[in-house]
Protein backbone atom coordinates (compact mmCIF):
# COMPACT_ATOMS: atom_id res chain seq x y z
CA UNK A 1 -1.27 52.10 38.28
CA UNK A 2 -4.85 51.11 36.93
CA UNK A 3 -7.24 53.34 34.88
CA UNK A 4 -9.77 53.91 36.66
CA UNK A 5 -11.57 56.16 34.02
CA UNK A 6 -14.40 54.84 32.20
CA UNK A 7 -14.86 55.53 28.52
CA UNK A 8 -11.81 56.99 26.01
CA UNK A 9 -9.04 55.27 27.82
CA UNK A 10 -6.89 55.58 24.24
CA UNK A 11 -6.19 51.80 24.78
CA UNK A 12 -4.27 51.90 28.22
CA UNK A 13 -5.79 50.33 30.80
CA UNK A 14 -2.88 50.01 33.52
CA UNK A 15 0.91 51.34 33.40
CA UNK A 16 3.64 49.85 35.55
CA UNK A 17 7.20 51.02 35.46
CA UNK A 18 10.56 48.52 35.49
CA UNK A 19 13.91 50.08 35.59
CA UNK A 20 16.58 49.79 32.28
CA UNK A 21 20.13 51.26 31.82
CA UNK A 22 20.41 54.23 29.07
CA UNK A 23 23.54 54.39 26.50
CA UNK A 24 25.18 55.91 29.11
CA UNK A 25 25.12 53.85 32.03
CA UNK A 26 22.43 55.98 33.94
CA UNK A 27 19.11 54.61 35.07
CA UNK A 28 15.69 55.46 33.98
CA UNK A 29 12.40 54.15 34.32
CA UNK A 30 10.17 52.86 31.38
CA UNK A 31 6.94 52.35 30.80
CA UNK A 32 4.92 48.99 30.97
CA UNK A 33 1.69 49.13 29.14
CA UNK A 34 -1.81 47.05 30.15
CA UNK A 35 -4.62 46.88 27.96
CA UNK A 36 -7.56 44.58 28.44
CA UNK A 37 -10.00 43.08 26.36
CA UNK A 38 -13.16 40.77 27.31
CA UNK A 39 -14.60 40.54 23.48
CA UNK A 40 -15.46 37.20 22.27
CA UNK A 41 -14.06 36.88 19.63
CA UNK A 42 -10.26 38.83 19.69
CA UNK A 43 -8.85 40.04 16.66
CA UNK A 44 -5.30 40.72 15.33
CA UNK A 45 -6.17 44.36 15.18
CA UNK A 46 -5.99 45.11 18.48
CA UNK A 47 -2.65 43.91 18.72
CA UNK A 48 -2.02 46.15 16.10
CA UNK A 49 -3.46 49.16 17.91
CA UNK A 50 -2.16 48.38 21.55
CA UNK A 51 1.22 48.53 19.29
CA UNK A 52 0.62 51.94 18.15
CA UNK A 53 -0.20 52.97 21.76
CA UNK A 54 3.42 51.58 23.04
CA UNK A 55 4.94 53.14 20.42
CA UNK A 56 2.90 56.64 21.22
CA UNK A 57 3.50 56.60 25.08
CA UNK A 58 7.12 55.58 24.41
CA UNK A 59 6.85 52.47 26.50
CA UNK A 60 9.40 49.69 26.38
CA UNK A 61 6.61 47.01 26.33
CA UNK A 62 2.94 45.87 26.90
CA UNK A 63 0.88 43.12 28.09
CA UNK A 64 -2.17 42.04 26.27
CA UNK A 65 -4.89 40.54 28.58
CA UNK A 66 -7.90 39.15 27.30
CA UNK A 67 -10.75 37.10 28.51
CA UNK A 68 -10.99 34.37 26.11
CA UNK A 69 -7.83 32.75 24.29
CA UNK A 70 -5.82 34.40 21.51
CA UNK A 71 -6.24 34.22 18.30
CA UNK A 72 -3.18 32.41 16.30
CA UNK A 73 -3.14 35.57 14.11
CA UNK A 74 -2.90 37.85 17.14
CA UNK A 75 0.21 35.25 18.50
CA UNK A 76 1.82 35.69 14.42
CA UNK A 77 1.46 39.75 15.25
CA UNK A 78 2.90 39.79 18.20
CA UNK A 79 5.71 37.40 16.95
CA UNK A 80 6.27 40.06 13.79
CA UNK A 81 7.03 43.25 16.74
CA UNK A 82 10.04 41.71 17.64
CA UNK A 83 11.02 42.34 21.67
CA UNK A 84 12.70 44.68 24.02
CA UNK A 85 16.25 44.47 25.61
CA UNK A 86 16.62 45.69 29.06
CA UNK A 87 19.99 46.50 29.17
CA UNK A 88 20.28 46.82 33.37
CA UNK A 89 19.00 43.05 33.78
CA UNK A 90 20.59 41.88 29.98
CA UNK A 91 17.07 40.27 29.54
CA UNK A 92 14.79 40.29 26.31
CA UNK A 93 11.19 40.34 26.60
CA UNK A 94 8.23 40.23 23.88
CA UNK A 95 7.45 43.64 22.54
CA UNK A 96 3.45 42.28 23.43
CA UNK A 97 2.76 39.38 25.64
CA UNK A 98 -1.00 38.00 25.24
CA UNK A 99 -1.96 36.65 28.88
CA UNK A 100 -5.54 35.10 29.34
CA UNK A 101 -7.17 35.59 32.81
CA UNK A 102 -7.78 32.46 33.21
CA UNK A 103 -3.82 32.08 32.71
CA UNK A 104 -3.55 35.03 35.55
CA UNK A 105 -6.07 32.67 37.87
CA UNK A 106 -3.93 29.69 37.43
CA UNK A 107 -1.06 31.59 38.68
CA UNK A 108 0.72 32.73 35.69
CA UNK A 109 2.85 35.93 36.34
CA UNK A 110 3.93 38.42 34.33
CA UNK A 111 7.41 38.97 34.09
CA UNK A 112 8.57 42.79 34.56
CA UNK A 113 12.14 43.88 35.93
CA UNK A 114 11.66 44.75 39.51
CA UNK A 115 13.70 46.85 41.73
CA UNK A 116 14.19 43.42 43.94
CA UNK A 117 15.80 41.93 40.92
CA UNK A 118 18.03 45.05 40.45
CA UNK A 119 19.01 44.57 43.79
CA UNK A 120 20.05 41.25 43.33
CA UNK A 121 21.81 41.87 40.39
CA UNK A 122 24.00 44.69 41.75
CA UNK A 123 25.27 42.40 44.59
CA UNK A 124 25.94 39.67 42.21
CA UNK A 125 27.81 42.14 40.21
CA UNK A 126 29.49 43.58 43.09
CA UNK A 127 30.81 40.13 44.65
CA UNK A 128 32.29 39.10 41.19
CA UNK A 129 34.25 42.25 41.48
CA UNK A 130 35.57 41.73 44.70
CA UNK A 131 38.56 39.50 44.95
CA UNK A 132 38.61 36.02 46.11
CA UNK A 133 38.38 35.35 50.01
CA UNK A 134 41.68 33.41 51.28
């Protein structure tokens, strides 16, 4: 989903949602945040405040993208938040990941649990549990 409301976005400019396993074994969907930059010159404090937006919405994560390349206090900040554990794939991922566009036009993708992965991991989990064919 992309904001497509100009102005007082409160720092979200896209949301996706990736599936995790609660404490007790049911499924929920969390929230992925997007917030984009184009400013010159990037500074650690919007890590900072993209932060206090995930932590606001209750997402499980965020992407940073900016136009021009981070800044290595902005890569320290992000370092500091630590990351989030989805439990359903047994993954960890940055709490922030800083992506450039010109990373994005080269290709880079951005790594979110997808239902096609939970797919794949079921029937993994599913054939283990089977026994052995004779």
């Amino acid at each position: 989903m992309i904001n497509e409301k100009k102005g007082s976005d409160e720092g979200i400019d896209g949301t996706a949602f990736m599936m995790d396993r609660q404490d007790n074994n049911e499924i929920e969907m969390k929230k992925v945040l997007f917030s984009i930059k184009s400013d010159k010159a990037p500074h650690v404090s919007y890590i900072r405040d993209f932060y206090g937006t995930i932590q606001r919405e209750k997402a499980a994560m965020g992407y940073f993208i900016t136009l021009y390349p981070a800044t290595k206090d902005m890569i320290m900040e992000c370092n500091k938040l630590g990351s989030y554990k989805n439990k359903l794939m047994d993954t960890e991922y940055p709490m922030i990941q800083i992506v450039t566009v010109e990373e994005i036009l080269a290709g880079k993708r951005m790594s979110i649990p997808t239902s096609h992965q939970i797919e794949v991991v079921k029937s993994a989990q599913q054939k283990k549990d089977q026994p052995p064919l004779l």
